[in-house]
Protein backbone atom coordinates (compact mmCIF):
# COMPACT_ATOMS: atom_id res chain seq x y z
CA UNK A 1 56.74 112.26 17.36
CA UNK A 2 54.55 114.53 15.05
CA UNK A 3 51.40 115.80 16.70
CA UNK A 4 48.61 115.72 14.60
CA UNK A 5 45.41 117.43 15.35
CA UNK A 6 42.32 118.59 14.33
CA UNK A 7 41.96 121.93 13.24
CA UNK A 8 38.29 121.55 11.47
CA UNK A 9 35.67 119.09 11.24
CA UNK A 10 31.90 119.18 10.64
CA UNK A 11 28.64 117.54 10.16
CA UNK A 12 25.14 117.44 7.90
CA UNK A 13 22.27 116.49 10.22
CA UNK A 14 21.90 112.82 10.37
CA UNK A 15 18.46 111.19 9.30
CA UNK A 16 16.33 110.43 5.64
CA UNK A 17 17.38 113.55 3.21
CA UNK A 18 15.39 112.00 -0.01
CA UNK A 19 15.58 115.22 -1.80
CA UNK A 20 19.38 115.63 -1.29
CA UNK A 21 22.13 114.19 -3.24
CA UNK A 22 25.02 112.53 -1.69
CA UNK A 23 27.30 115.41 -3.32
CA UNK A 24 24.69 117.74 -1.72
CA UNK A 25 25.67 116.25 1.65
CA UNK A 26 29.28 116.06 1.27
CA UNK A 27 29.48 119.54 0.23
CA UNK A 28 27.77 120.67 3.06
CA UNK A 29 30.08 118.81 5.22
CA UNK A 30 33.36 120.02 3.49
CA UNK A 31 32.29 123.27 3.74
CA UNK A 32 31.54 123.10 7.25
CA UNK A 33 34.91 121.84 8.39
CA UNK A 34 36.70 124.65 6.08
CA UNK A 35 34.79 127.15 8.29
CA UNK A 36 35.19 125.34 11.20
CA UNK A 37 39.33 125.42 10.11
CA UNK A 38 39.12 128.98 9.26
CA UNK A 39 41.32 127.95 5.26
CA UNK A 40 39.90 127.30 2.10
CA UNK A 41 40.32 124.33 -0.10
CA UNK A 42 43.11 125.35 -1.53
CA UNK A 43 44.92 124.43 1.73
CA UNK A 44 44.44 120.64 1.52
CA UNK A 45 47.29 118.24 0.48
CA UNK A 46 46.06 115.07 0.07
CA UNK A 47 42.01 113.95 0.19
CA UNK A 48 40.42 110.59 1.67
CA UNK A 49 36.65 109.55 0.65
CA UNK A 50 35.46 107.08 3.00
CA UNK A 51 31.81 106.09 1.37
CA UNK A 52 30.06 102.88 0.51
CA UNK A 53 26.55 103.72 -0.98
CA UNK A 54 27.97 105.22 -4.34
CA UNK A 55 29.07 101.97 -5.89
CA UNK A 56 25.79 99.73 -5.42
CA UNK A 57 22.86 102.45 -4.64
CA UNK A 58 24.03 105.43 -6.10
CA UNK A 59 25.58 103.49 -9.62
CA UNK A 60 29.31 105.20 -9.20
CA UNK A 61 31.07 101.52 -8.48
CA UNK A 62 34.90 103.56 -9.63
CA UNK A 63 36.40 106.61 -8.27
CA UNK A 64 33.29 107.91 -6.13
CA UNK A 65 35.51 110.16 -4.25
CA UNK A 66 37.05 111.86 -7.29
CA UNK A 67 33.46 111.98 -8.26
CA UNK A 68 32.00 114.08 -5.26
CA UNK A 69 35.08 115.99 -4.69
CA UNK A 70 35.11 117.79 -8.41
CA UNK A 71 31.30 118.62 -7.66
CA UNK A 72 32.13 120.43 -4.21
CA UNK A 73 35.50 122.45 -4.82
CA UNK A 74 38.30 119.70 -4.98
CA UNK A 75 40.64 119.34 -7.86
CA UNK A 76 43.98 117.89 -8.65
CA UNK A 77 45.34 116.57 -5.07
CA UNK A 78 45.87 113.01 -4.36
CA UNK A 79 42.69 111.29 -3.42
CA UNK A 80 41.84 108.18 -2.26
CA UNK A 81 38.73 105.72 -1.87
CA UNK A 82 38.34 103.88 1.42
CA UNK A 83 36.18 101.16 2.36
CA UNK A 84 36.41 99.60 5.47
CA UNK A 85 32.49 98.99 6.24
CA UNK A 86 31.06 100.97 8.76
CA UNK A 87 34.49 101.70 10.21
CA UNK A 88 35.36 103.77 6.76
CA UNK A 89 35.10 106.85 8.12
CA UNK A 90 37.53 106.45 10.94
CA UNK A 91 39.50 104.33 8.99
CA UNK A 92 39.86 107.67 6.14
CA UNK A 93 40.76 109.65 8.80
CA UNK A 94 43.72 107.51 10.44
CA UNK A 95 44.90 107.17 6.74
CA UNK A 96 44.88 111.32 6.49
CA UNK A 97 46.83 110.95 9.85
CA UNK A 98 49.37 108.47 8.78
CA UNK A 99 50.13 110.95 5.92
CA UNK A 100 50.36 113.46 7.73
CA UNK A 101 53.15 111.83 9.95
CA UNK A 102 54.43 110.54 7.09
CA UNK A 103 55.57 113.88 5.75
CA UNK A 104 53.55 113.48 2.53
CA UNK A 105 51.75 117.55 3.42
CA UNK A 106 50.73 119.67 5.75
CA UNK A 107 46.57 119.78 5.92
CA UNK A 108 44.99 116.42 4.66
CA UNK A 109 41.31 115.74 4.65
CA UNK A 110 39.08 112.54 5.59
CA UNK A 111 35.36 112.85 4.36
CA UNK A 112 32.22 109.90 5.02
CA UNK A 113 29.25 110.68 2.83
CA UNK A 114 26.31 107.95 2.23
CA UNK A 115 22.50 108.34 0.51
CA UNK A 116 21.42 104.99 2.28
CA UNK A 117 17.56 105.83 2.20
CA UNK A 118 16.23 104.83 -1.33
CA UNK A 119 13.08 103.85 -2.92
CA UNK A 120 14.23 99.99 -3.02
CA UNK A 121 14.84 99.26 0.51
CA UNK A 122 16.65 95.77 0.07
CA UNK A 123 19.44 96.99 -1.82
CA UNK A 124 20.00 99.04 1.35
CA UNK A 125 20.14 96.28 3.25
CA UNK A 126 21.89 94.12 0.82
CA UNK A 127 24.90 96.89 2.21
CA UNK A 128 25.02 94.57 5.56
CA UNK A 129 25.02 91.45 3.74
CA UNK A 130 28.48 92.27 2.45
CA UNK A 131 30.23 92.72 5.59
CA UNK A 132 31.61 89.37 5.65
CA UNK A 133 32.52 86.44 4.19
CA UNK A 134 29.82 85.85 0.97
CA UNK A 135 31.43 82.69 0.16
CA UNK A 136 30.00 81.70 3.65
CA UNK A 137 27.14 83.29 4.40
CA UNK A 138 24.87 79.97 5.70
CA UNK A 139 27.79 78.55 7.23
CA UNK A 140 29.00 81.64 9.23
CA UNK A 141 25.00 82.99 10.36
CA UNK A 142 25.22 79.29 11.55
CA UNK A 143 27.86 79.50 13.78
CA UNK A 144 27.40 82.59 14.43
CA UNK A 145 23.34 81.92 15.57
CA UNK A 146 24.98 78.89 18.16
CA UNK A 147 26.33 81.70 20.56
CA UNK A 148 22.55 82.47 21.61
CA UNK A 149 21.97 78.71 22.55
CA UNK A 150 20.54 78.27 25.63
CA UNK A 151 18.38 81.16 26.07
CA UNK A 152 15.00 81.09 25.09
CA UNK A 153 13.50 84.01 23.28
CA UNK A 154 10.10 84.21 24.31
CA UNK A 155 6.57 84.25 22.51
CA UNK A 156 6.23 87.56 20.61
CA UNK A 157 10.11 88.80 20.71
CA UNK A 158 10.41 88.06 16.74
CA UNK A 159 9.26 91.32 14.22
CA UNK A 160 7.05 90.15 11.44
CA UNK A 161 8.59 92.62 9.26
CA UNK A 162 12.05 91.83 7.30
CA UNK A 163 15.05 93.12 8.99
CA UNK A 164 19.05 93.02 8.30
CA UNK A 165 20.58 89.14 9.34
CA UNK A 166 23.20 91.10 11.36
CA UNK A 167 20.69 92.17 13.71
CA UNK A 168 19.76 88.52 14.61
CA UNK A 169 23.96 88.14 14.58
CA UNK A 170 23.85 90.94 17.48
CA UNK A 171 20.63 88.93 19.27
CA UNK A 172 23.17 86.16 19.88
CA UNK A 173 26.00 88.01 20.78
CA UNK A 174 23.44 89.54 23.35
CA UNK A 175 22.06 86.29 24.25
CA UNK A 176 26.13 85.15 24.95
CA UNK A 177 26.90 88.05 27.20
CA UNK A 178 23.63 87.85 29.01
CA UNK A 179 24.28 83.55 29.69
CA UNK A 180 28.01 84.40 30.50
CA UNK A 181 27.98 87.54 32.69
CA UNK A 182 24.44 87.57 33.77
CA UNK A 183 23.38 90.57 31.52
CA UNK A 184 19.70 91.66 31.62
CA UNK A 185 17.43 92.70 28.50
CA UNK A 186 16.22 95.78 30.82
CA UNK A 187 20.08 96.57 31.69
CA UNK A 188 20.30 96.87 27.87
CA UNK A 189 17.42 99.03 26.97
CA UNK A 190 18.58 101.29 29.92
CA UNK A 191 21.56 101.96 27.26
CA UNK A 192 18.79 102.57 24.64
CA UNK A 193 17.00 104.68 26.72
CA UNK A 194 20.11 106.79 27.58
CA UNK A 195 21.61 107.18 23.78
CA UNK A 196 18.00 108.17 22.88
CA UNK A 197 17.76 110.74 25.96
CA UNK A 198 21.14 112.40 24.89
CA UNK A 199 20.08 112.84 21.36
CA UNK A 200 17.02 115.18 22.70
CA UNK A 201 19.85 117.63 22.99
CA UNK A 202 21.86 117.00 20.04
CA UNK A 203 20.77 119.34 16.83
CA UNK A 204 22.64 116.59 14.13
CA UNK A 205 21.11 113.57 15.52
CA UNK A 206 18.14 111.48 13.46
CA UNK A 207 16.28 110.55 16.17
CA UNK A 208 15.83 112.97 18.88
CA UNK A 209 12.66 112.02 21.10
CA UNK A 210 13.48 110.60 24.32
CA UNK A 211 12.46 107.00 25.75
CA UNK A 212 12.37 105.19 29.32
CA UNK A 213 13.60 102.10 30.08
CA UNK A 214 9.72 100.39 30.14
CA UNK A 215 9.32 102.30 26.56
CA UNK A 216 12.08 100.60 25.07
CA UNK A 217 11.10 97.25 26.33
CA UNK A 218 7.68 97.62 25.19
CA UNK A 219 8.45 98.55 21.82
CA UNK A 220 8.63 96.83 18.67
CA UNK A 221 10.41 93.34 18.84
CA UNK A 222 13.27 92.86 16.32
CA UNK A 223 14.64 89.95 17.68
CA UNK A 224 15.01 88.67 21.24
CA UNK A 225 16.52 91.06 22.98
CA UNK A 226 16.50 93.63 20.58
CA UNK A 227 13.63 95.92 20.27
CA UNK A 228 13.74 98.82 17.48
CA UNK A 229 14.76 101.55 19.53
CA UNK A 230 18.18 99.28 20.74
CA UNK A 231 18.87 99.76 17.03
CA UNK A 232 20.62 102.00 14.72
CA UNK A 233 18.68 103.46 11.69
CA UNK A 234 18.88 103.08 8.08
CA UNK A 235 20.78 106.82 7.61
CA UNK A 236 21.54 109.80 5.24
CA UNK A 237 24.68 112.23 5.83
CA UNK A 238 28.05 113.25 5.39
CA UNK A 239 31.01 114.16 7.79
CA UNK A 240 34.24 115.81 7.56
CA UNK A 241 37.35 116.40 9.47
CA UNK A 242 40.87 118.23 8.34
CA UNK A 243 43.95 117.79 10.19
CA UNK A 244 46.82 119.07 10.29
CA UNK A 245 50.80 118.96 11.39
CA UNK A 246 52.19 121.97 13.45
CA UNK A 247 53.56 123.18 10.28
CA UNK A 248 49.59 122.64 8.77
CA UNK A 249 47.99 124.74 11.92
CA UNK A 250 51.02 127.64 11.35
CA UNK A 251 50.25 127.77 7.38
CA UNK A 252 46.18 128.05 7.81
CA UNK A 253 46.69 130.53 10.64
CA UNK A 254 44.39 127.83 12.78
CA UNK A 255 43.28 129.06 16.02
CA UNK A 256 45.31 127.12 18.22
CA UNK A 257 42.89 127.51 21.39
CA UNK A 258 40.57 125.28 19.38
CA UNK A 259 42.44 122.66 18.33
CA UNK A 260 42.36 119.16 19.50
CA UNK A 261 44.89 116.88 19.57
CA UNK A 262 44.85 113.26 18.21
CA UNK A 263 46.76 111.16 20.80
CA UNK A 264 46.43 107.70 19.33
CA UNK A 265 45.15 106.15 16.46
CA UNK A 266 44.69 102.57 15.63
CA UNK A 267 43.18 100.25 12.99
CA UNK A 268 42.93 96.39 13.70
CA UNK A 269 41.66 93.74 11.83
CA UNK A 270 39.85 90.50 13.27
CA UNK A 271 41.55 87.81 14.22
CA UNK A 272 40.86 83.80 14.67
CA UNK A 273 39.93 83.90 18.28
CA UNK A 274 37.74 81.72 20.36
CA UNK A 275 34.57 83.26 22.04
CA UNK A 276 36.21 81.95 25.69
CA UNK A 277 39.43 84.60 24.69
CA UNK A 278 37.73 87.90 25.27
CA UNK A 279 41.12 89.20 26.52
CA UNK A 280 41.99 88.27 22.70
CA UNK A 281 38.73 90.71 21.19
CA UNK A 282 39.77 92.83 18.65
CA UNK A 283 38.21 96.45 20.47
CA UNK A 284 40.33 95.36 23.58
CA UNK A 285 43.95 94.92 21.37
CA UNK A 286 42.83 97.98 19.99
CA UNK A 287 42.31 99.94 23.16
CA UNK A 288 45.08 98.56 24.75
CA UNK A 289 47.37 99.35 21.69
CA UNK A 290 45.95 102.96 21.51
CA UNK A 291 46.61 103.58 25.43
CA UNK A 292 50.14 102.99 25.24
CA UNK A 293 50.06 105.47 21.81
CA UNK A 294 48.97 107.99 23.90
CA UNK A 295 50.59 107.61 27.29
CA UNK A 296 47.18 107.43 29.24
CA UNK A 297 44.52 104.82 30.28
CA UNK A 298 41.03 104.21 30.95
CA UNK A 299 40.93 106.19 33.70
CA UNK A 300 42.46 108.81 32.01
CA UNK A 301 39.27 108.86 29.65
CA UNK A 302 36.26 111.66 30.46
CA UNK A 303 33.62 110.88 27.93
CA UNK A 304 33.48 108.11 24.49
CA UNK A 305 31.51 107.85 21.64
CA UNK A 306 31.28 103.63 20.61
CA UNK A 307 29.96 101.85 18.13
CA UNK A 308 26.07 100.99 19.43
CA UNK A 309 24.63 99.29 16.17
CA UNK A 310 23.02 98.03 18.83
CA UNK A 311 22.31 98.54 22.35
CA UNK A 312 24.59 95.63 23.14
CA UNK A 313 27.40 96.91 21.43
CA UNK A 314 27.96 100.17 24.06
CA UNK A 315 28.40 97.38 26.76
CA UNK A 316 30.58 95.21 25.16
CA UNK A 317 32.85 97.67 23.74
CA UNK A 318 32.46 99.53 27.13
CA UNK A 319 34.47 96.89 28.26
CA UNK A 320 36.58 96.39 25.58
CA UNK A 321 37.87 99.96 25.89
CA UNK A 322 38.56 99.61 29.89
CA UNK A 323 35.92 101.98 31.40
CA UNK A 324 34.03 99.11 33.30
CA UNK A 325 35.49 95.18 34.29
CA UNK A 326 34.87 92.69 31.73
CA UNK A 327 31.20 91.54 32.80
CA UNK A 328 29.93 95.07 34.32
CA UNK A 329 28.96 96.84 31.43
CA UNK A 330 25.47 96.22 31.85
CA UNK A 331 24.64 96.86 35.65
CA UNK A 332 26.64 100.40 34.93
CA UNK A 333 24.17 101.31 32.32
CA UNK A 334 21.59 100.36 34.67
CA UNK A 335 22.92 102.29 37.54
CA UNK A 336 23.77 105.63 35.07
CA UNK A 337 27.65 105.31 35.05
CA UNK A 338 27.38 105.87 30.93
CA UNK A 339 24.64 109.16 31.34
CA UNK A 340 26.05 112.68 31.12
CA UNK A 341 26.43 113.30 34.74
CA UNK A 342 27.67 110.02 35.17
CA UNK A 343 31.25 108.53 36.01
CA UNK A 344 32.05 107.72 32.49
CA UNK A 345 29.25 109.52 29.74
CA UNK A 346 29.35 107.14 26.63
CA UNK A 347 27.66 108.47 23.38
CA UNK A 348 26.79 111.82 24.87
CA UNK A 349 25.73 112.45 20.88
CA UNK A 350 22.93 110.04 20.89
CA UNK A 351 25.24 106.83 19.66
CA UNK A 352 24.40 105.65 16.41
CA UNK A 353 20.80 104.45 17.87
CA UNK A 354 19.87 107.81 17.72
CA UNK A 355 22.05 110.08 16.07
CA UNK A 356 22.04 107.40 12.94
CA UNK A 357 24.56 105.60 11.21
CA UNK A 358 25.28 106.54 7.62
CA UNK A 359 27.74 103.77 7.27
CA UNK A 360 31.25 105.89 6.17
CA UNK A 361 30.07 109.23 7.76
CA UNK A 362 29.85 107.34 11.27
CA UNK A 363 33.76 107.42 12.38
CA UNK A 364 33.88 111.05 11.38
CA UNK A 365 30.47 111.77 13.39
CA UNK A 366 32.24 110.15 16.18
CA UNK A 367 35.19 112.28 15.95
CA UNK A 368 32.94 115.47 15.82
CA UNK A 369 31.07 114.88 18.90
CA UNK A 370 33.96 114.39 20.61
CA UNK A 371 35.69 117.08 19.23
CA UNK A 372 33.14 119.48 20.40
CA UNK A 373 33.27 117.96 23.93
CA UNK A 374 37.22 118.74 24.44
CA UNK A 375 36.08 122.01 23.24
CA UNK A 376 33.61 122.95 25.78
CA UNK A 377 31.37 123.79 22.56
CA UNK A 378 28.66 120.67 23.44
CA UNK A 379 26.10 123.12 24.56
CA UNK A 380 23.73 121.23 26.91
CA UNK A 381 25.06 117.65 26.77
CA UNK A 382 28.71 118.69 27.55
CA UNK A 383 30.77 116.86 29.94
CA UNK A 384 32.34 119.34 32.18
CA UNK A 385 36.37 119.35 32.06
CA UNK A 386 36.90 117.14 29.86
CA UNK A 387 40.31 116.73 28.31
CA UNK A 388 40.59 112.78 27.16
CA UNK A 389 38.46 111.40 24.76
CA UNK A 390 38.31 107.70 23.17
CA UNK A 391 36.04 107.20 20.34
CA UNK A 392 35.53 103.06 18.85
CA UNK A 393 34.19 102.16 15.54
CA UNK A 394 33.71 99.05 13.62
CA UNK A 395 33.27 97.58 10.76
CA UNK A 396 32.12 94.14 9.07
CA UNK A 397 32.40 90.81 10.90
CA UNK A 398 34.46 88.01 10.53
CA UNK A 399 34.61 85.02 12.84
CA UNK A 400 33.19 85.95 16.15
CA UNK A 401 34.01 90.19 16.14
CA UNK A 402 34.73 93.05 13.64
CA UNK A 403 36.43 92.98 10.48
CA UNK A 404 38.09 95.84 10.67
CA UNK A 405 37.78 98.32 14.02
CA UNK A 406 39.38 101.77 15.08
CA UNK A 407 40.20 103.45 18.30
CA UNK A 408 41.07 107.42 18.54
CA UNK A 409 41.93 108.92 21.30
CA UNK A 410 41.89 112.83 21.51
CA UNK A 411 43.25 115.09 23.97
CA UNK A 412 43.07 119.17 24.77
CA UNK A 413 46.44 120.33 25.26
């Protein structure tokens, strides 16, 4: 086996940068993970631009990457465009992996830069309304919308104001697991409140003002049993990550005691399951699939950093991923299994509730946090000791899950 690991990686601040560009941002981030590498750009074999703002909101619908990389020091190397939703950015940096086992070079890059926040809001979130099937749309919200039967919302728990359709897509996937497994709106605002209590102590997160359980359920209503802060904001910022072989780490003279390695990593894509197959969900094939990559399992695992659109989605991939019996995600976030300090800390960052979620930066930010964790270089959210690390991102939705989804796991030799 070739071990691959991660010799540099960075990240801009997440949040609304209306003055910056989106080259602006990526440079920043590039730049970042060169120092962070200690090797110029000159180093890099091959280049992967994981992005999806710079076709419909930015104007650049062809080679965006090429684009951005000859305005921040990149020239000449194979690049290559990937969009896989909001699971681009991890998905850019398996793709730098698999060439990197592949033999193709040495150093390879994965970058996620997006400019969501625009003067014409809709076309932001006219993003969301492409992550599935548009030859469907009624049909599948439809479907979809018939998973929240039999709960109620009650008077009040609807915003006013418009917000994306996937957010009343994640209302009924709450409204499932709370009919199913007996999940509570408060157990799910005590993951809000968490995410948004890390972020207090996380310098690159958007949101960064902490919230109690009783906050969280007083706030604004999105839709029942979402309130705003159980959701992820509409988010500027890039990320970057370079790994490398052995032969990569020897040639940039990488300091070896700050390297992490990259023990499995896995891409799925969704699959025709029925809601009654959860053993069948696409985040559990992956977990299970990157487990046996890396010779470890969930109790291996010291800290994770999941994809929390919503508040909902920390329990359910909690599950997914092994750390808690299908069903028990939410009384652990209730009883502070998931809080720094806790058995299992989950999105010690702030989770994309509070850190943000620029779309193909996210994976990347994912990878970062964690990556500073098996470092010991977390400052005052670190989880002490910790060695394994399994990070979950996805993307789009087809069916009844993901379109596309990741799972990394990282480990400090």
């Amino acid at each position: 086996m070739t071990n691959i690991y991660i010799a540099g990686i960075a990240m801009t601040v997440f949040g609304r940068h209306l003055e910056r560009s989106i080259d602006d941002l990526a440079g920043e981030a590039l730049r970042g993970a060169l120092q962070d590498a200690g090797c110029s750009a000159d180093a890099i074999g091959t280049a992967y631009y994981a992005g999806m703002t710079n076709g419909p909101l930015q104007g650049q619908i062809g080679i965006p990457g090429q684009v951005v990389f000859s305005k921040i020091g990149l020239e000449g190397i194979p690049m290559f465009n990937v969009e896989n939703a909001c699971a681009s950015g991890s998905t850019a940096a398996h793709l730098a992996i698999q060439s990197l086992k592949a033999g193709v070079c040495d150093v390879a890059l994965a970058i996620g830069a997006e400019k969501m926040n625009v003067p014409d809001k809709a076309k932001a979130f006219a993003l969301f309304e492409g992550g599935w099937d548009v030859s469907r749309v009624e049909e599948n919200f439809a479907s979809l919308m018939k998973l929240g039967e039999g709960i109620e919302p009650p008077p009040g728990s609807e915003s006013e104001l418009p917000y994306s359709r996937f957010m009343s897509v994640y209302a009924a996937l709450c409204r499932y697991h709370m009919k199913t497994y007996g999940t509570t709106q408060r157990q799910i605002a005590a993951v809000s409140a968490k995410n948004h209590g890390h972020s207090v102590h996380n310098p690159y997160s958007q949101f960064r003002k902490p919230f109690t359980i009783d906050e969280v359920l007083a706030a604004a209503p999105i839709t029942y049993p979402i309130t705003l802060p159980m959701c992820a904001p509409i988010s500027d910022g890039a990320a970057a990550v370079i790994l490398c072989t052995e032969a990569g780490l020897r040639r940039i003279g990488a300091d070896r005691k700050r390297c992490v390695r990259v023990a499995a990593s896995v891409i799925r894509s969704f699959t025709h399951r029925g809601i009654d197959e959860p053993e069948k969900n696409i985040g559990r094939l992956a977990a299970l699939q990157a487990y046996e990559q890396a010779g470890l399992g969930p109790q291996d695992m010291h800290v994770a950093e999941v994809h929390d659109a919503s508040a909902m989605g920390e329990i359910v991939q909690a599950e997914n991923l092994g750390l808690v019996p299908r069903g028990q995600g939410g009384p652990a976030a209730e009883r502070g299994d998931f809080t720094i300090g806790g058995r299992i800390p989950i999105n010690t960052s702030g989770g994309l509730e509070s850190k943000g979620h620029p779309l193909g930066a996210t994976g990347i930010g994912q990878l970062y946090e964690l990556t500073m964790q098996l470092r010991g270089e977390a400052g005052s959210r670190q989880v002490p000791g910790a060695r394994h690390a399994i990070q979950e991102n996805g993307g789009g939705f087809l069916g009844i899950e993901e379109g596309a989804l990741a799972v990394h796991i990282l480990s400090r030799n």
